[in-house]
Protein backbone atom coordinates (compact mmCIF):
# COMPACT_ATOMS: atom_id res chain seq x y z
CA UNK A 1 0.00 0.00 0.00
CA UNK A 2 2.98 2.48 0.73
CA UNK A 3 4.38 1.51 -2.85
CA UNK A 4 1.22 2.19 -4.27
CA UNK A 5 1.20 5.36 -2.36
CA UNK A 6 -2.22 4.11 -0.60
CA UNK A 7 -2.92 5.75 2.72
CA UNK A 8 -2.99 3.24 5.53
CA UNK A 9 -6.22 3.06 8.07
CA UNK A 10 -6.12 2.02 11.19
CA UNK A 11 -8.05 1.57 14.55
CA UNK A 12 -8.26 0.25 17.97
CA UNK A 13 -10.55 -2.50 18.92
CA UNK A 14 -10.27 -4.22 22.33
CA UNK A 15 -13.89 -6.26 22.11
CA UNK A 16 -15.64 -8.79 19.98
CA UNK A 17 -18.70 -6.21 19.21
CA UNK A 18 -16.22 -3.08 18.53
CA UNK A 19 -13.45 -5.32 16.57
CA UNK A 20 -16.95 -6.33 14.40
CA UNK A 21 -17.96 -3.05 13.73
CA UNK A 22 -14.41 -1.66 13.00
CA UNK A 23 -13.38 -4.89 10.68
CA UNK A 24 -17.17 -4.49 8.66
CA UNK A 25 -16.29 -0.83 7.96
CA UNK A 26 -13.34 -1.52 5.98
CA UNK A 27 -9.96 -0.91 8.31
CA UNK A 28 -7.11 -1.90 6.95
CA UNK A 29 -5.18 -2.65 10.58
CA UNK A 30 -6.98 -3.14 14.00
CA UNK A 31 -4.64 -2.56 16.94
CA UNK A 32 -5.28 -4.51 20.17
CA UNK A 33 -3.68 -1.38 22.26
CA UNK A 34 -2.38 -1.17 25.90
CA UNK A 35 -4.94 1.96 26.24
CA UNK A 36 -7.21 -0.73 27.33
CA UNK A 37 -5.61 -0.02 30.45
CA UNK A 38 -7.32 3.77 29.98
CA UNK A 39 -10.55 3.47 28.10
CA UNK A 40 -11.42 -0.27 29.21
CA UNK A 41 -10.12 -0.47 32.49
CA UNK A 42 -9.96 3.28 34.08
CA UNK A 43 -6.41 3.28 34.50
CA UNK A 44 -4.48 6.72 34.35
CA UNK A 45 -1.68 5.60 32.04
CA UNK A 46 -1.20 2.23 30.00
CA UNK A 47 1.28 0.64 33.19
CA UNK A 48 -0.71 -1.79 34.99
CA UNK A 49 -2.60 -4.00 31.89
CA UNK A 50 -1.02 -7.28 32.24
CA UNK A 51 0.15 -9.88 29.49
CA UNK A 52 -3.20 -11.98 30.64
CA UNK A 53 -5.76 -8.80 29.96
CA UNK A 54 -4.09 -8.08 26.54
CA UNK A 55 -4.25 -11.42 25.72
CA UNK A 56 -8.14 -11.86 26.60
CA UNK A 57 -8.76 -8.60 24.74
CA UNK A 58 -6.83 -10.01 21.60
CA UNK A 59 -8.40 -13.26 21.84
CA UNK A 60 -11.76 -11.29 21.43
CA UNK A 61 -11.08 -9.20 18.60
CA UNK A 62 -9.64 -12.04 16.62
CA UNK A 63 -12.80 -13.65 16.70
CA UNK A 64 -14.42 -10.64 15.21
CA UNK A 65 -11.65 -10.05 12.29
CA UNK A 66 -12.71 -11.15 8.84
CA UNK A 67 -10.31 -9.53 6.78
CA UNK A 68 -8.59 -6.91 8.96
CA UNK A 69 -4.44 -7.29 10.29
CA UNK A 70 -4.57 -7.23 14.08
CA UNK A 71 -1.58 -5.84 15.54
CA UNK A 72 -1.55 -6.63 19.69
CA UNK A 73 0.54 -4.35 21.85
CA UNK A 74 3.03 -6.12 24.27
CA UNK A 75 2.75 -4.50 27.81
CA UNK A 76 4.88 -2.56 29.97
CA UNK A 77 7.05 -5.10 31.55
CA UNK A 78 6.69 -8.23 29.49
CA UNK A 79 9.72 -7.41 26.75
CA UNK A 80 11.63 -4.01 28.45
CA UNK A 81 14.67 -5.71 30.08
CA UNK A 82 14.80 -9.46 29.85
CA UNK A 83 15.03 -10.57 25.78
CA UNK A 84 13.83 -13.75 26.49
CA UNK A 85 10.82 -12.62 28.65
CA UNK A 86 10.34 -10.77 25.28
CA UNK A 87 10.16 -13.53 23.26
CA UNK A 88 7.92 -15.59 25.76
CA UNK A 89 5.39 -12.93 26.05
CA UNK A 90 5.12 -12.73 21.95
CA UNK A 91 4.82 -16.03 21.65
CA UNK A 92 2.28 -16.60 24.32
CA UNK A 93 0.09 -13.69 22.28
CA UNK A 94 0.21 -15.21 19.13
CA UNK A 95 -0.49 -19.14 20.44
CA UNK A 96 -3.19 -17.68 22.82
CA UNK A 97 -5.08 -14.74 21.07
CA UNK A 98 -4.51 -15.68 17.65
CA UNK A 99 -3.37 -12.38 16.75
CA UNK A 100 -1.33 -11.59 13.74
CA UNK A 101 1.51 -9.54 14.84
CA UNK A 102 3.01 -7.82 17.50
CA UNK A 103 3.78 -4.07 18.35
CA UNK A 104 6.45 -2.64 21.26
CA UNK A 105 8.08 0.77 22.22
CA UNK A 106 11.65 2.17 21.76
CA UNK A 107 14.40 1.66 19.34
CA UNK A 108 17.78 0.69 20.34
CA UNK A 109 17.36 0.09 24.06
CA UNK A 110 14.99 -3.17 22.88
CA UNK A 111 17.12 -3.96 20.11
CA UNK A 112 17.71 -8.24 21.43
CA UNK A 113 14.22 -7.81 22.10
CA UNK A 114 13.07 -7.64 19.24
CA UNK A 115 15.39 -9.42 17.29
CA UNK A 116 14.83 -12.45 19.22
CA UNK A 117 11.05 -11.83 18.63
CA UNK A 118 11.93 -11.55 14.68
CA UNK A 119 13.83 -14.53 14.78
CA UNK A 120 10.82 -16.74 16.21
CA UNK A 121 9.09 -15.46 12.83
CA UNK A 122 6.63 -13.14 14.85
CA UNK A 123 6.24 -9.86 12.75
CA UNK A 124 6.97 -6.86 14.97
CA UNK A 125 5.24 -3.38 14.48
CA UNK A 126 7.63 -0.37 16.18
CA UNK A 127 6.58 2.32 18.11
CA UNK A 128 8.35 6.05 18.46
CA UNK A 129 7.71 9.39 19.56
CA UNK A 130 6.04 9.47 22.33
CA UNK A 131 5.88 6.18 24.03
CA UNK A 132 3.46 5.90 27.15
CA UNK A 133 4.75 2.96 28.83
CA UNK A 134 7.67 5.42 29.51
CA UNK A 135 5.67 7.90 30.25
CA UNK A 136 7.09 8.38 34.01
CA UNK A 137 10.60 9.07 32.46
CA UNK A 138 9.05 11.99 30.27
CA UNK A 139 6.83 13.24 32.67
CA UNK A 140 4.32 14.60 30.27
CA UNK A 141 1.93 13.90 27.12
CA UNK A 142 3.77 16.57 25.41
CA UNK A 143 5.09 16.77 21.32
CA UNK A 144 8.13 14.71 21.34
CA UNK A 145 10.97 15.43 19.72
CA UNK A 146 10.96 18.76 19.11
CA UNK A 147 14.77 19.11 19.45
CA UNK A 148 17.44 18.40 17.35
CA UNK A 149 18.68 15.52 19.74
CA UNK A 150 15.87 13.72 19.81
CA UNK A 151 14.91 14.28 16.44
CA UNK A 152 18.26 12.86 15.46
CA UNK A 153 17.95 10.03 17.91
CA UNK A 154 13.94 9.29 16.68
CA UNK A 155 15.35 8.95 12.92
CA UNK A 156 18.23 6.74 13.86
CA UNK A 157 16.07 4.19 16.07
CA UNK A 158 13.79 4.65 12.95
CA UNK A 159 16.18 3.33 10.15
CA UNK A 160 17.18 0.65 13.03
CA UNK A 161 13.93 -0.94 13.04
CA UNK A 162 13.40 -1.04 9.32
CA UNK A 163 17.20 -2.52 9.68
CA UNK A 164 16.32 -5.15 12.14
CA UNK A 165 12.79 -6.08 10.63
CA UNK A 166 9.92 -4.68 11.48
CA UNK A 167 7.15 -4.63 9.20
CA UNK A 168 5.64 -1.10 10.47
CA UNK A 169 6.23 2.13 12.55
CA UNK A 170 3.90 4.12 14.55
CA UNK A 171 5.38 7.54 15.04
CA UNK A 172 3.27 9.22 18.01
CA UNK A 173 2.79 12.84 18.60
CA UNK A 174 6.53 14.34 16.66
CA UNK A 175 6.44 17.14 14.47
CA UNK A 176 4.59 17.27 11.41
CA UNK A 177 7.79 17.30 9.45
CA UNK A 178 10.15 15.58 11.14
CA UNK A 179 7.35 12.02 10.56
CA UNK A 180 6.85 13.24 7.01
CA UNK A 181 11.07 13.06 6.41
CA UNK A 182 11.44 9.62 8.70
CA UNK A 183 8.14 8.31 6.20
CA UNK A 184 9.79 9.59 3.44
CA UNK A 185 13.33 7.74 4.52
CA UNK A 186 11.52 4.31 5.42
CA UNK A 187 10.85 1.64 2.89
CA UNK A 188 8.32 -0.05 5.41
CA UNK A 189 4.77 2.01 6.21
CA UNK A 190 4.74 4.85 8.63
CA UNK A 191 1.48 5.03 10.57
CA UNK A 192 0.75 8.15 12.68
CA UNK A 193 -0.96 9.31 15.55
CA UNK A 194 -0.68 13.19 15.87
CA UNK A 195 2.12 13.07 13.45
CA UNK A 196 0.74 14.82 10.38
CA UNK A 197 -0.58 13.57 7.10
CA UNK A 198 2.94 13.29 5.51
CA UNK A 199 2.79 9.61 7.07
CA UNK A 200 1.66 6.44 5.30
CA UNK A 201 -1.29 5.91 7.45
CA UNK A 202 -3.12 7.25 10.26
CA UNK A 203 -4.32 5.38 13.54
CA UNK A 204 -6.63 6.63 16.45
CA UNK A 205 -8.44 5.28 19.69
CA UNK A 206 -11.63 4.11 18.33
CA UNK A 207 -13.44 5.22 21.56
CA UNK A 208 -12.07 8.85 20.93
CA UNK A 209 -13.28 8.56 17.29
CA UNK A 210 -16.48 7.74 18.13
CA UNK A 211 -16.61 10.26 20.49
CA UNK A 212 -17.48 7.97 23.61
CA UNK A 213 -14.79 9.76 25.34
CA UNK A 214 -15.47 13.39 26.07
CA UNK A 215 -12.48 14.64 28.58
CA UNK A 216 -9.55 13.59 26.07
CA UNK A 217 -9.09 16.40 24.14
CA UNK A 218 -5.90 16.34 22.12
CA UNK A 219 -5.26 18.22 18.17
CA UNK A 220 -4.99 15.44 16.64
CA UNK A 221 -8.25 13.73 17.54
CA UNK A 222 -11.16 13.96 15.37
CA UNK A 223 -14.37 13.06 16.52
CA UNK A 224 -16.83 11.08 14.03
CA UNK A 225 -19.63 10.77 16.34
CA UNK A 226 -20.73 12.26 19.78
CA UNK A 227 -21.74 8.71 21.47
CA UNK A 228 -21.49 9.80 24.70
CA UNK A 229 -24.37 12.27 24.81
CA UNK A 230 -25.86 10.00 22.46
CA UNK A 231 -26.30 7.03 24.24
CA UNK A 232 -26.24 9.01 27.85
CA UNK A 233 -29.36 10.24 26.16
CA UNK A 234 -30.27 6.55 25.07
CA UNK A 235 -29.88 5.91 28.98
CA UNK A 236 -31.79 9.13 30.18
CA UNK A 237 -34.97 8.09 27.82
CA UNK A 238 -34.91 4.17 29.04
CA UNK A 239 -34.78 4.78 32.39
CA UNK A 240 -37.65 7.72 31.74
CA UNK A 241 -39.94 4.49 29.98
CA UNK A 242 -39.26 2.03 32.92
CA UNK A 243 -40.54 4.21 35.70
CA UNK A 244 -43.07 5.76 33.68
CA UNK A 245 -44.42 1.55 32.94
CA UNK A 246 -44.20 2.55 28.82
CA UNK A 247 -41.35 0.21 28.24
CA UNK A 248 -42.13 -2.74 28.06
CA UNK A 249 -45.13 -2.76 25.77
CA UNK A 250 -47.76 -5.07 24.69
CA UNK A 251 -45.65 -5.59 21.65
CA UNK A 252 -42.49 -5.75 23.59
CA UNK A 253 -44.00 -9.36 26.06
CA UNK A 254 -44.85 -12.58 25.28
């Protein structure tokens, strides 16, 4: 598709019913994410989702996939330090959930990491930018790389994974240009996520998309739908019929 200079699509999905509705409407790539931990589970940052829960929310939207890649995120803690650790926790993610590929954060400081992964035949998406399983070391959400260091650094770890083997990038909140000139350098697709539309393909939180989320705010998030008033309101008007004895009906029994 990046050959053929065909922009890439891509979503989250961490359920059978929302992996169904995302494969049916023609995604290219569905990404099992660790923001489960956020919009599934409550949690403040992606941390504390363990190999288990990404697993059982793989397992789900492989089910649902006709036709769509699914890319599964390996948590914080199950590839960081230990090489082999990385390799069992890919392995138990594609024997267990069925899902296609893998995805994992940094570039050089995972290097045997993913290598070993690689070499076990398990295709490996890469992740730069802004990387929220370190998000403790940044400190903030902020636009990364925005400095000539890091820049430097993000485009070297960038050639290194195309080096290495991975199939993919996802380049998350960087400057506009600075994704468009790594896309342009990369033979393999560059998918972004507040990285501009220089990029090979775009990816979002489907529950941001849909606008089920209201507090998360960010540029780069467009909003397709307003669910969240929309089915508070769906709530409101059900809850209006029960008390008031209209719902259920006489064509509503049996």
């Amino acid at each position: 598709m990046k050959a053929n200079g065909e922009k890439i699509s891509m979503l989250t999905a961490y359920d059978y019913t929302m992996a169904k509705i995302v494969d049916s409407g023609g995604v290219d790539v569905i990404l099992v994410g660790d923001s489960a931990s956020n919009v599934m589970a409550g949690h403040e940052t992606t941390l504390p989702i363990t190999l288990d829960q990404m697993i059982y929310h793989a397992s789900s939207v492989v089910r649902a996939a006709e036709r769509s890649l699914v890319v599964v995120d390996l948590p914080f803690g199950s590839y960081q330090s230990d090489p082999k650790e990385a390799l069992r926790s890919a392995i138990r993610i594609m024997k267990e959930s069925g899902g296609h590929s893998v995805k994992l954060e940094g570039g050089r400081e995972v290097k045997e990491s993913i290598k070993r992964i690689l070499h076990a035949g398990i295709p490996v998406m890469g992740h730069l930018g802004l990387t929220p399983q370190s998000i403790y070391k940044f400190g903030t959400y902020t636009v990364r790389a925005k400095e000539e260091a890091e820049a430097e650094k993000l485009i070297e770890d960038a050639l290194l994974l195309e080096k290495w083997g991975c199939f993919a990038l996802v380049l998350e909140k960087v400057p506009a240009a600075l994704a468009e000139k790594v896309a342009s350098q990369l033979s393999i697709p560059v998918i972004g996520i507040g990285a501009g539309a220089g990029v090979d393909g775009q990816v979002l939180v489907s529950h941001d998309m849909f606008g089920m989320t209201h507090e998360f705010n960010p540029r780069f998030l467009r909003r397709y739908l307003n669910l969240y008033e929309e089915m508070g309101d769906a709530v409101s008007s059900y809850v209006k019929d029960v008390k008031a004895k209209d719902f259920p009906n006489e064509n509503e029994q049996y």
